[in-house]
Every structure is written in structure tokens, then in C-alpha cells.
N, C-alpha and C. Protein backbone atom coordinates (compact mmCIF):
# COMPACT_ATOMS: atom_id res chain seq x y z
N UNK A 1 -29.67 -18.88 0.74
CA UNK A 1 -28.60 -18.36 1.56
C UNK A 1 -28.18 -16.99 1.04
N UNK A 2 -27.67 -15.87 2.09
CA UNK A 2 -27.74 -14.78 1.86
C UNK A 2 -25.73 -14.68 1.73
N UNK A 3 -25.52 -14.05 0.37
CA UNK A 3 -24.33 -14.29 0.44
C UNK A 3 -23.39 -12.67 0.25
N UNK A 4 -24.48 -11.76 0.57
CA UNK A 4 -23.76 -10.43 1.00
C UNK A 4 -22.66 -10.41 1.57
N UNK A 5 -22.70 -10.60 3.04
CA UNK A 5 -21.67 -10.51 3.48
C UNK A 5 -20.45 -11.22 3.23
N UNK A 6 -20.21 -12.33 2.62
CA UNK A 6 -18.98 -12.67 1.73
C UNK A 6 -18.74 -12.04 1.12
N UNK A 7 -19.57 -11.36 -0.08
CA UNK A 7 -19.32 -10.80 -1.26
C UNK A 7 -18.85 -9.45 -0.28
N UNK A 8 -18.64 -8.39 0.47
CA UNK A 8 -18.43 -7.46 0.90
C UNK A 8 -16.99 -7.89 1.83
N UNK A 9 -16.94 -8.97 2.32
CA UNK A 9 -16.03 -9.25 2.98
C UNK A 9 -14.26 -9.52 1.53
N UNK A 10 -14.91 -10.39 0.71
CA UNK A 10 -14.21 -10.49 0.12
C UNK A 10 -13.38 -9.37 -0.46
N UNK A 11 -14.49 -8.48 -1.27
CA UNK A 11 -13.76 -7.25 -2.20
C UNK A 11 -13.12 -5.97 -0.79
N UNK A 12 -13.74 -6.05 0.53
CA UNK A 12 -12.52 -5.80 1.19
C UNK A 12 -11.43 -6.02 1.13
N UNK A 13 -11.53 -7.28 1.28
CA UNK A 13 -10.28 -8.23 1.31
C UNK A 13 -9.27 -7.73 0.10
N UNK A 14 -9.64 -7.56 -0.85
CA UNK A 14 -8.91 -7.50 -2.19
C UNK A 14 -8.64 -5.98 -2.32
N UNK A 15 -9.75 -5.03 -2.03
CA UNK A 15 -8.87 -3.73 -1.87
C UNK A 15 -7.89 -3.51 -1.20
N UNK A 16 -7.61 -3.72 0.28
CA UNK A 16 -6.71 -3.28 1.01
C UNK A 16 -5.38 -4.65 0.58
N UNK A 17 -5.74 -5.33 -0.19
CA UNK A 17 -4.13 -6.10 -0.80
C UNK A 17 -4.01 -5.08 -1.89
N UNK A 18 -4.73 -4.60 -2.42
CA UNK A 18 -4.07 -4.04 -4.14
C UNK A 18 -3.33 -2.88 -3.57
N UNK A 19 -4.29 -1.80 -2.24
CA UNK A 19 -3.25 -0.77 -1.88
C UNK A 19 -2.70 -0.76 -0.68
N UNK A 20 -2.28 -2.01 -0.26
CA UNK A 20 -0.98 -2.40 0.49
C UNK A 20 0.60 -1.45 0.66
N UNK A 21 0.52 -2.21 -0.78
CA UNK A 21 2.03 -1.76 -1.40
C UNK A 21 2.19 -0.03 -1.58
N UNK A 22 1.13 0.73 -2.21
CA UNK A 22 1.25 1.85 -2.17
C UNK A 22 1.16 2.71 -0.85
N UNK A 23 0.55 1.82 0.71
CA UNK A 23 0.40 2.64 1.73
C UNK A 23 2.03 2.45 2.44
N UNK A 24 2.76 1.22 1.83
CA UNK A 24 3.53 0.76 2.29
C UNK A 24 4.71 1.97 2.17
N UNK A 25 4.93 2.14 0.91
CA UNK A 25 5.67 3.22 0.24
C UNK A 25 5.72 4.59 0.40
N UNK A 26 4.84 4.64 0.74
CA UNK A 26 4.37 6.60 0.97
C UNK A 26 4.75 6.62 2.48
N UNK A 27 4.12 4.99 3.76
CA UNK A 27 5.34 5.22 5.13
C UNK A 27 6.62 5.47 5.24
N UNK A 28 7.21 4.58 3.35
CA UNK A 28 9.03 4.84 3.92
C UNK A 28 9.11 6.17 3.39
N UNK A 29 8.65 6.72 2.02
CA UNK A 29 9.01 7.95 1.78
C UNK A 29 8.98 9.31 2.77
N UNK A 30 7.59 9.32 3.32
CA UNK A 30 7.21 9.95 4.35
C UNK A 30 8.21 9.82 5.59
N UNK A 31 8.80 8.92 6.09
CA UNK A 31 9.83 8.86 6.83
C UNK A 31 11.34 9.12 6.38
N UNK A 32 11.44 9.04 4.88
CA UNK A 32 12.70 10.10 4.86
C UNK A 32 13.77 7.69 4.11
N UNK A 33 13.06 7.01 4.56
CA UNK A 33 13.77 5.52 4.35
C UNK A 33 13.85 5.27 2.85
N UNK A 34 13.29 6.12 2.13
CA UNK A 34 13.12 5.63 0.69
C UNK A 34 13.07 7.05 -0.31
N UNK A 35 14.47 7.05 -1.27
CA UNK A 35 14.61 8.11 -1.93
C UNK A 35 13.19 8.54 -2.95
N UNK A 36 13.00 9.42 -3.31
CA UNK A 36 11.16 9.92 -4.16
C UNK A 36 12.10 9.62 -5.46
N UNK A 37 13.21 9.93 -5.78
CA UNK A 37 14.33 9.98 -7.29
C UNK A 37 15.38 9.39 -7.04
N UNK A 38 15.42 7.97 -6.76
CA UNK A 38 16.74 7.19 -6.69
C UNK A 38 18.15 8.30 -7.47
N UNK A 39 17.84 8.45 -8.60
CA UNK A 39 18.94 9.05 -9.22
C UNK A 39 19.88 10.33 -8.44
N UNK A 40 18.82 11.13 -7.44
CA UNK A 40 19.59 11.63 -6.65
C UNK A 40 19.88 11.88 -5.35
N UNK A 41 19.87 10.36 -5.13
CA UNK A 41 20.32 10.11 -3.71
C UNK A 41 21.41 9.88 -3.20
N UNK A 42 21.85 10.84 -2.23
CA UNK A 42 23.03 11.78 -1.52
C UNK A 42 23.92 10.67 -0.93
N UNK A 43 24.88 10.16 -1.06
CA UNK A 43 25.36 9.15 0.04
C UNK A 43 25.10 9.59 1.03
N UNK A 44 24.92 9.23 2.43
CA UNK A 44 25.19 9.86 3.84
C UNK A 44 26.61 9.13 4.88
């Protein structure tokens, strides 16, 4: 049995979880939802 395509399916699988979180973060920053320096964030 040819087990390529698991093995390719899987470590897909596992890249796009590890950079999830970082594509997640750069949407809120990029939108202005998430301070880049908590420390100087402006009340509004």
C-alpha cells in the first residue's frame, strides 16, 4: 500500500495548525483590532 498521500496530507495538516495562530494575528493587527505594543495603547 502506497502511503504518500497520507504522509503529505498529514504534514499539511500540521503546517497550517502550527501557522494558524500567527495568520490569525497579523488579520487583527493588520486591521488596526490588536495593539503591535500593548504598553502603548491609546484609550479610545
Amino acid at each position: 500500500m502506497n502511503y504518500d498521500g497520507l504522509i503529505v496530507g498529514a504534514a499539511t495538516f500540521l503546517i497550517i495548525g502550527l501557522f494558524h495562530p500567527l495568520v490569525i494575528k497579523a488579520e487583527r493587527v493588520r486591521q488596526g483590532r490588536y495593539p503591535k505594543n500593548p504598553k502603548l495603547k491609546i484609550a479610545a
